[in-house]
C-alpha atoms as a PDB file:
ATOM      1  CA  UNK A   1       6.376 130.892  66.771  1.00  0.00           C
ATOM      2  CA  UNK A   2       9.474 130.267  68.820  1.00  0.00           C
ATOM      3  CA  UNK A   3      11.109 128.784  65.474  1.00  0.00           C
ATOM      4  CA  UNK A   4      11.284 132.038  64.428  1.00  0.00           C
ATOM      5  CA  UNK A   5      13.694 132.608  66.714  1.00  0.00           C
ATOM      6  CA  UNK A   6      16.192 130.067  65.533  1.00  0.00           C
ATOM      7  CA  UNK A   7      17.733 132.383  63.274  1.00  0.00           C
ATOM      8  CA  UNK A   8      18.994 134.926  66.336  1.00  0.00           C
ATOM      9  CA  UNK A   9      20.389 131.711  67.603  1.00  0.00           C
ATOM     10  CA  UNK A  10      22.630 130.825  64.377  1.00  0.00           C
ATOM     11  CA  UNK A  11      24.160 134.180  64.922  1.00  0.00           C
ATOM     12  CA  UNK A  12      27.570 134.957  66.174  1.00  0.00           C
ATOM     13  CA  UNK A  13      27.214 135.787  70.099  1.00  0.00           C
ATOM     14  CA  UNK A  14      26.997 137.903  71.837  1.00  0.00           C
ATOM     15  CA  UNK A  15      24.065 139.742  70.339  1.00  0.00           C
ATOM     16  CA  UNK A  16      21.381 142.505  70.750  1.00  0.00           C
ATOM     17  CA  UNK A  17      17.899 142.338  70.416  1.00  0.00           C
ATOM     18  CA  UNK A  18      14.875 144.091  71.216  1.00  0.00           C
ATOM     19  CA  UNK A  19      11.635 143.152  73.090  1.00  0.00           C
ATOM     20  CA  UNK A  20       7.911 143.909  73.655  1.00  0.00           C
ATOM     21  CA  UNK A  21       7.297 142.453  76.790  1.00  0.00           C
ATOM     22  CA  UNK A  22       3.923 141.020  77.882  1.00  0.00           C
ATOM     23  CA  UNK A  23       4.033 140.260  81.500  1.00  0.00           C
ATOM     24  CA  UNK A  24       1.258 138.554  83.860  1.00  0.00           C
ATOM     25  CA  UNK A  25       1.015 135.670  80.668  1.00  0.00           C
ATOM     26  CA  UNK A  26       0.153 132.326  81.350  1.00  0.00           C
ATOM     27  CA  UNK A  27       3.229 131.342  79.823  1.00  0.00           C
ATOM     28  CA  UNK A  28       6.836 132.381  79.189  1.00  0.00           C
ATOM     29  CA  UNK A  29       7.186 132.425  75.367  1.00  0.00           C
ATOM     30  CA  UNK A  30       8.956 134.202  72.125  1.00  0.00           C
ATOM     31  CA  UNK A  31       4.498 134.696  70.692  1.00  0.00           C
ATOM     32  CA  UNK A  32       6.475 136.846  67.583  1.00  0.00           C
ATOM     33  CA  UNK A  33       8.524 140.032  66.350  1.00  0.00           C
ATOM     34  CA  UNK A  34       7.092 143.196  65.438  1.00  0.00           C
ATOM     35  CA  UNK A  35       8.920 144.717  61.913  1.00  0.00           C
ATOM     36  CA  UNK A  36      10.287 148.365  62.433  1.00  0.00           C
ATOM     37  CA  UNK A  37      12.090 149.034  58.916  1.00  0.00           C
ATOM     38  CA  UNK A  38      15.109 147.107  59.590  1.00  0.00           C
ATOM     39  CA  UNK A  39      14.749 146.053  63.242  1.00  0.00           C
ATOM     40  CA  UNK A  40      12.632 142.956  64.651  1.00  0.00           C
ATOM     41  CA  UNK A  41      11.051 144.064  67.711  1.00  0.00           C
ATOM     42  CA  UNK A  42      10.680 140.509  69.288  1.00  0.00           C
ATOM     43  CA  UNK A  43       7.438 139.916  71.173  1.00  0.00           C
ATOM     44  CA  UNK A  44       7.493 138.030  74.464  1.00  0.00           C
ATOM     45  CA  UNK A  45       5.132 137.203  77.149  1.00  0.00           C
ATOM     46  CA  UNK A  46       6.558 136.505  80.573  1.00  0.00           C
ATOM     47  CA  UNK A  47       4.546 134.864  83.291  1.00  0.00           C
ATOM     48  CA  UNK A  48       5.650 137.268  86.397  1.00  0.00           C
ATOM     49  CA  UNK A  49       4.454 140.687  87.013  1.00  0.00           C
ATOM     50  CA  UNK A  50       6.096 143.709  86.751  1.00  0.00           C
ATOM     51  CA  UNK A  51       6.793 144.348  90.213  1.00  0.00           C
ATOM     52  CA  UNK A  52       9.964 145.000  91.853  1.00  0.00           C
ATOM     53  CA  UNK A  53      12.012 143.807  89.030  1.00  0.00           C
ATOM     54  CA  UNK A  54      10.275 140.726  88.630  1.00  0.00           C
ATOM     55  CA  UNK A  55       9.695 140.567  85.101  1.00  0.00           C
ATOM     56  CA  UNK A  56      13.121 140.963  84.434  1.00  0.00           C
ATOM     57  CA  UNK A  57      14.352 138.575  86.560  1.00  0.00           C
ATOM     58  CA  UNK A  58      11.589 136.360  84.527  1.00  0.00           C
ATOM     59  CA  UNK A  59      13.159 137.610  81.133  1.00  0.00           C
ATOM     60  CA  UNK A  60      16.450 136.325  81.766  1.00  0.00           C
ATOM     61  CA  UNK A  61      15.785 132.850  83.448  1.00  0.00           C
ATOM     62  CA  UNK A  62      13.583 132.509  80.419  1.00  0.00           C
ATOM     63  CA  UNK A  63      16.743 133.301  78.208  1.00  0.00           C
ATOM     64  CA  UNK A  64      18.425 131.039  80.227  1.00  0.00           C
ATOM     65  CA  UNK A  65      16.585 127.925  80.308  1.00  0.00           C
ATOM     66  CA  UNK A  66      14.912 127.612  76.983  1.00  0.00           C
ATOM     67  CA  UNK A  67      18.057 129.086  75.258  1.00  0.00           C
ATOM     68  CA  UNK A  68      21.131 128.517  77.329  1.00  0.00           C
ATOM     69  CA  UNK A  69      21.723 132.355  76.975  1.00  0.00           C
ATOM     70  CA  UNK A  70      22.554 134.713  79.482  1.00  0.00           C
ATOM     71  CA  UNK A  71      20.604 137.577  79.170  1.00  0.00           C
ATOM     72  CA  UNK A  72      20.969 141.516  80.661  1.00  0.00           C
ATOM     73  CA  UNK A  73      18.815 143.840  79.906  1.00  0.00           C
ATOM     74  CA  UNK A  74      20.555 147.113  78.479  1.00  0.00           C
ATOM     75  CA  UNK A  75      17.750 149.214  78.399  1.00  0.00           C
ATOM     76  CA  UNK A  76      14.367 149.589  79.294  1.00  0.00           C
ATOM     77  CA  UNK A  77      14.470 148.226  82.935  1.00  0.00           C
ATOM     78  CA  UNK A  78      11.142 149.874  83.547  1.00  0.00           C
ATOM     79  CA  UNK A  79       9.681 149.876  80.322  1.00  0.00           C
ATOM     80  CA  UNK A  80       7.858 146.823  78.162  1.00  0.00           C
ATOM     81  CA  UNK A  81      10.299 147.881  75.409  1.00  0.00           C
ATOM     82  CA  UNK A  82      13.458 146.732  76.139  1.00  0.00           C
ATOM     83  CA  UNK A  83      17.226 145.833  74.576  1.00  0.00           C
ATOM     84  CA  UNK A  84      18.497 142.666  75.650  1.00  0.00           C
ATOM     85  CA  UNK A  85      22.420 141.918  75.393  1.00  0.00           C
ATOM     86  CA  UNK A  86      22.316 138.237  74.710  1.00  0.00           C
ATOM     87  CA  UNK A  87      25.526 135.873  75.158  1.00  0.00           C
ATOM     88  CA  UNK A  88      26.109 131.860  75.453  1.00  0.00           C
ATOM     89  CA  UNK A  89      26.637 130.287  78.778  1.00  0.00           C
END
């Protein structure tokens, strides 16, 4: 499902997005996006718990290694809904 994601990364950077977190997953992955009218809410499950900022940290390693995108999280530090301000390394 990641491929889906391939068309955030032929955008012009830097860029927003929005999440639906999944923590405690066996694996860090993009599983999907949810459709709300004109915004994709992009699912992702994150191996680390959401504990003392954890997750978070999780979330933007992720970005980092699979997409060579620094990641910080705009809103939603608490929350499994969250806008991520994406840029290139």
């Amino acid at each position: 499902m990641e491929s889906n994601f391939s068309e955030i990364l032929s955008q012009k950077f830097p860029i927003t997005i929005f999440a639906k977190i999944n923590t405690g997953q066996l694996n860090s992955e993009i599983t999907g996006f949810l459709q709300d009218g004109e915004i994709k809410i992009w699912k992702i499950n994150i191996s680390a718990l959401p504990e003392k900022g954890k997750a978070n940290i999780e979330i933007k390693k992720f970005f980092k290694k699979q997409y060579t995108l620094k990641a910080t999280i705009k809103n939603g530090e608490t929350n499994k809904r969250k806008k991520i301000y994406l840029e290139k390394l």
